[in-house]
C-alpha atoms as a PDB file:
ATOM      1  CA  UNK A   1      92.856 135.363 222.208  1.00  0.00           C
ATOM      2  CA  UNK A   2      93.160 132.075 224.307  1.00  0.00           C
ATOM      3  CA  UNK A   3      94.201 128.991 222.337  1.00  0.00           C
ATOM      4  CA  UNK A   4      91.223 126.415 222.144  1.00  0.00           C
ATOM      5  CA  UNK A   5      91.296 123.870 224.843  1.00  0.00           C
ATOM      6  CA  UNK A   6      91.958 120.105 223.047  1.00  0.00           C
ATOM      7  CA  UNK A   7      88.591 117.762 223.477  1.00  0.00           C
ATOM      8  CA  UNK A   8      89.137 113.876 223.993  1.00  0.00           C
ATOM      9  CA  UNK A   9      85.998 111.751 223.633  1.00  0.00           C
ATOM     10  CA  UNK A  10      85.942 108.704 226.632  1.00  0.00           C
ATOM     11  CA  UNK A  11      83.888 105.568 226.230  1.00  0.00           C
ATOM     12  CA  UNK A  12      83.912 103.627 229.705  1.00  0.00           C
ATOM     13  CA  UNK A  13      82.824 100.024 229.912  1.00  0.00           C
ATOM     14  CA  UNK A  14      81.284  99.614 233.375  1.00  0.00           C
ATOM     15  CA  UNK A  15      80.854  95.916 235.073  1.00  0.00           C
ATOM     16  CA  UNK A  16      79.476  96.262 238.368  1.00  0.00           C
ATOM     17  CA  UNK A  17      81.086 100.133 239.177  1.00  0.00           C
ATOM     18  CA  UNK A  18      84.105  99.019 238.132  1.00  0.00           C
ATOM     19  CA  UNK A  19      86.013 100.400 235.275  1.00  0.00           C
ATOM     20  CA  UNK A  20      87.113  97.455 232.823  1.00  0.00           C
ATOM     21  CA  UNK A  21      88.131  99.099 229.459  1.00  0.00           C
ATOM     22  CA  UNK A  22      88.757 102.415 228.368  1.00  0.00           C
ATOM     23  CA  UNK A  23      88.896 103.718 224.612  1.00  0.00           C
ATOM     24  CA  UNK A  24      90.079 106.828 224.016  1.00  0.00           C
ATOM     25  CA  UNK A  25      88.861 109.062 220.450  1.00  0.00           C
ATOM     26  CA  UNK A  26      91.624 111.824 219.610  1.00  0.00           C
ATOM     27  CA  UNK A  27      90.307 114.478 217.370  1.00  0.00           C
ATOM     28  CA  UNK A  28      86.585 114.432 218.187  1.00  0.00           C
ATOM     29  CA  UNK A  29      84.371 117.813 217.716  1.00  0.00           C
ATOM     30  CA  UNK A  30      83.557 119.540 220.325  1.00  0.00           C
ATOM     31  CA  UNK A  31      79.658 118.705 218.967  1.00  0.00           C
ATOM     32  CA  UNK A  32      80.536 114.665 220.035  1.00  0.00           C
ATOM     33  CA  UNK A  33      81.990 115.490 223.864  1.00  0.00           C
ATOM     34  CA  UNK A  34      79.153 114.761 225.876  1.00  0.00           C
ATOM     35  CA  UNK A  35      80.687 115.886 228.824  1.00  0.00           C
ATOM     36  CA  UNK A  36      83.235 119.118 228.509  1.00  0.00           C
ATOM     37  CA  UNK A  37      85.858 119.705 231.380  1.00  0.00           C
ATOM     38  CA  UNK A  38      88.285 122.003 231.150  1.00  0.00           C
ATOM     39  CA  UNK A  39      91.165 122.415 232.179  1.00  0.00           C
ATOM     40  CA  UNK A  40      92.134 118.507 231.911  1.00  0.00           C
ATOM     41  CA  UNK A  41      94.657 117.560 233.329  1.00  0.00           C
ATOM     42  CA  UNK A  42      93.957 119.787 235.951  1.00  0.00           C
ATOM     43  CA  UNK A  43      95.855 120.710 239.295  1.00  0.00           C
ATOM     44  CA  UNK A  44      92.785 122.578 241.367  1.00  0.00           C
ATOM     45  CA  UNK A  45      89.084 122.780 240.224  1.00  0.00           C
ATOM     46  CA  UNK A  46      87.395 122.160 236.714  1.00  0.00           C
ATOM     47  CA  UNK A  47      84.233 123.855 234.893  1.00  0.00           C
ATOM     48  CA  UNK A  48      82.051 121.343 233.575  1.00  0.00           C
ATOM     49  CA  UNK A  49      79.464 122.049 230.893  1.00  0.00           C
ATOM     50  CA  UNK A  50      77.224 119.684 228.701  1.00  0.00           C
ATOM     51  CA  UNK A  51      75.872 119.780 225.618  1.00  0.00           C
ATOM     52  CA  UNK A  52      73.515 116.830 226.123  1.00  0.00           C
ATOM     53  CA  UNK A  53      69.123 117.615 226.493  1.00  0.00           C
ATOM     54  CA  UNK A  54      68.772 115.024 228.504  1.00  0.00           C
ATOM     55  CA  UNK A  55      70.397 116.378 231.766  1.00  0.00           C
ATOM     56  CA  UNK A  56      68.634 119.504 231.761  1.00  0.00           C
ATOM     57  CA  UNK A  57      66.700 118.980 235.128  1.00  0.00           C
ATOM     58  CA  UNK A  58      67.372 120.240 238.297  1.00  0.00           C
ATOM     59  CA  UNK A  59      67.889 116.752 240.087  1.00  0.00           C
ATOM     60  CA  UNK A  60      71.145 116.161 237.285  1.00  0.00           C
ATOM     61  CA  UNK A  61      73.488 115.079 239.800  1.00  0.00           C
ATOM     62  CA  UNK A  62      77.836 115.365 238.921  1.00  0.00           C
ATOM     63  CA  UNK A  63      79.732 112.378 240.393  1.00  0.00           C
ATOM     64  CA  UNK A  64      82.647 111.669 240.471  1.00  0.00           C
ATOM     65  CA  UNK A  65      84.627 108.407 241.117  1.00  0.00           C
ATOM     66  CA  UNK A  66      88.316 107.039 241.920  1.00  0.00           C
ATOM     67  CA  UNK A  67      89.693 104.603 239.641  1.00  0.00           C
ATOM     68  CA  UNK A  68      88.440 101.749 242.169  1.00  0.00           C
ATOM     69  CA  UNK A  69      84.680 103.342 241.516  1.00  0.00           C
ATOM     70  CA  UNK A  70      84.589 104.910 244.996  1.00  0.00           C
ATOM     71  CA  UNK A  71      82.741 107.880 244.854  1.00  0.00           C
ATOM     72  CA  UNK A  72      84.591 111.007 246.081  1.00  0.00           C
ATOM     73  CA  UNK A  73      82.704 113.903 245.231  1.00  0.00           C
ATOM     74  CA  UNK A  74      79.316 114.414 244.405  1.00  0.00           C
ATOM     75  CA  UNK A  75      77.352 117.903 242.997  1.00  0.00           C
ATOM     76  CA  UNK A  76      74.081 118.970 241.859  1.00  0.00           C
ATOM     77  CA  UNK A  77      74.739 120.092 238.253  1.00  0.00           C
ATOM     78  CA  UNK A  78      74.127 123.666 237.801  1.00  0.00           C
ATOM     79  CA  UNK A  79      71.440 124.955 235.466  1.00  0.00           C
ATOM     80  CA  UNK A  80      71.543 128.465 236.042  1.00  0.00           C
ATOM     81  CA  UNK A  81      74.822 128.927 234.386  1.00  0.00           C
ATOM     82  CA  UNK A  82      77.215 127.604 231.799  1.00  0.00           C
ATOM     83  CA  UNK A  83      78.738 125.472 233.377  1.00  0.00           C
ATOM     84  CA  UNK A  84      79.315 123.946 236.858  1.00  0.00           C
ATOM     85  CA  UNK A  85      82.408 124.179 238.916  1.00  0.00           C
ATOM     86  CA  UNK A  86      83.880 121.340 241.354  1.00  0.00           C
ATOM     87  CA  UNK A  87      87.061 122.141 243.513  1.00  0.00           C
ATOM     88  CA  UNK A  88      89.126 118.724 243.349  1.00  0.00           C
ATOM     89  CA  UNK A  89      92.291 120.343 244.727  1.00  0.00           C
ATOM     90  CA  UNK A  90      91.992 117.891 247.926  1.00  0.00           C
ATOM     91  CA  UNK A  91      92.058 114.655 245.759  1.00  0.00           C
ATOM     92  CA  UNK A  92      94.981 112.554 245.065  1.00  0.00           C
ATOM     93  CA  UNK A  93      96.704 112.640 241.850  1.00  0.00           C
ATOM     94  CA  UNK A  94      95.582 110.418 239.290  1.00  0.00           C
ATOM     95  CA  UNK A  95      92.546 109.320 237.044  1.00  0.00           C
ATOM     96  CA  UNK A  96      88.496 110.005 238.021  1.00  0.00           C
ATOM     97  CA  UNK A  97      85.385 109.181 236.182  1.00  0.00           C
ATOM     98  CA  UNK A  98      83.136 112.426 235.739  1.00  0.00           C
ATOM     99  CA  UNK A  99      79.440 110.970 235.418  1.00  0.00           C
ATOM    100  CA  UNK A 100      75.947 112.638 235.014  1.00  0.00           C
ATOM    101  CA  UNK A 101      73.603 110.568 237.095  1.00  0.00           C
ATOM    102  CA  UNK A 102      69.949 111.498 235.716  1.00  0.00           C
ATOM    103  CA  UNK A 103      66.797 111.961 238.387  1.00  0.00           C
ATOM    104  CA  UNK A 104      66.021 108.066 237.624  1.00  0.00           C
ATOM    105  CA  UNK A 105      69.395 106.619 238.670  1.00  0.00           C
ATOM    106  CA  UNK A 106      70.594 106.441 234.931  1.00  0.00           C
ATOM    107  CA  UNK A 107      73.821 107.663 233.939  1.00  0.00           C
ATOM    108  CA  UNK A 108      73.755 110.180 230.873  1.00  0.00           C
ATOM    109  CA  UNK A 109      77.541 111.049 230.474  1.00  0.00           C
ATOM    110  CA  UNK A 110      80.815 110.646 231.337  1.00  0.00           C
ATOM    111  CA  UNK A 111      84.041 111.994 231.013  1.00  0.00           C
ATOM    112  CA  UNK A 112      87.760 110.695 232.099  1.00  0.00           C
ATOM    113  CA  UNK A 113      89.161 114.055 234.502  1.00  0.00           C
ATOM    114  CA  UNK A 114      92.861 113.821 235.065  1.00  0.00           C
ATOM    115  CA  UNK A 115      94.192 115.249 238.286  1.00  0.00           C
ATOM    116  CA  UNK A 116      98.002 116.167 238.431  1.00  0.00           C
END
């Protein structure tokens, strides 16, 4: 049996695609991550599941963003499966925003990915 991956809610402050304040909630369910990435940290690529209603559409785009709000890598969110895989081996270490940009342009989710 596998030992149960350790969930860390994220709430990002946005002004203007930048990232101005970040608040970190140790100990949340897994029922509260609205965005679930696992591994994190992570060295090669992450699987990325949701448990939100509001993304299930087949326009649900996955960004995600430096720490300067430059967008590096961008996926259609898969709704045929559990969860949808992006390969960030060919980043830079350090700190990305995950985000779940909705059909209308709204973002639903987001989640801090750490890559080592």
């Amino acid at each position: 049996m596998g030992v149960m991956p350790t969930i860390v809610c994220v709430k990002w402050i946005w002004t203007k695609e930048t990232l101005s304040e970040v608040v970190r909630v140790q100990g949340c369910r897994r029922s509260d991550a609205g965005l679930q990435v696992i591994p994190n940290p992570t060295k090669g690529s992450i699987r990325v599941s949701t448990n939100s209603d509001a993304v299930m559409h087949a326009a649900t785009l996955l960004e995600l963003r430096d720490i300067t709000g430059r967008v590096v890598l961008v996926k259609q969110l898969a709704l045929e499966t559990p969860y949808t895989e992006l390969e960030m081996a060919f980043l830079s270490e350090g700190t990305y925003m995950l985000s779940l940009r909705l059909p209308d342009g709204r973002i639903a989710e987001r989640a801090q990915v750490i890559k080592q």
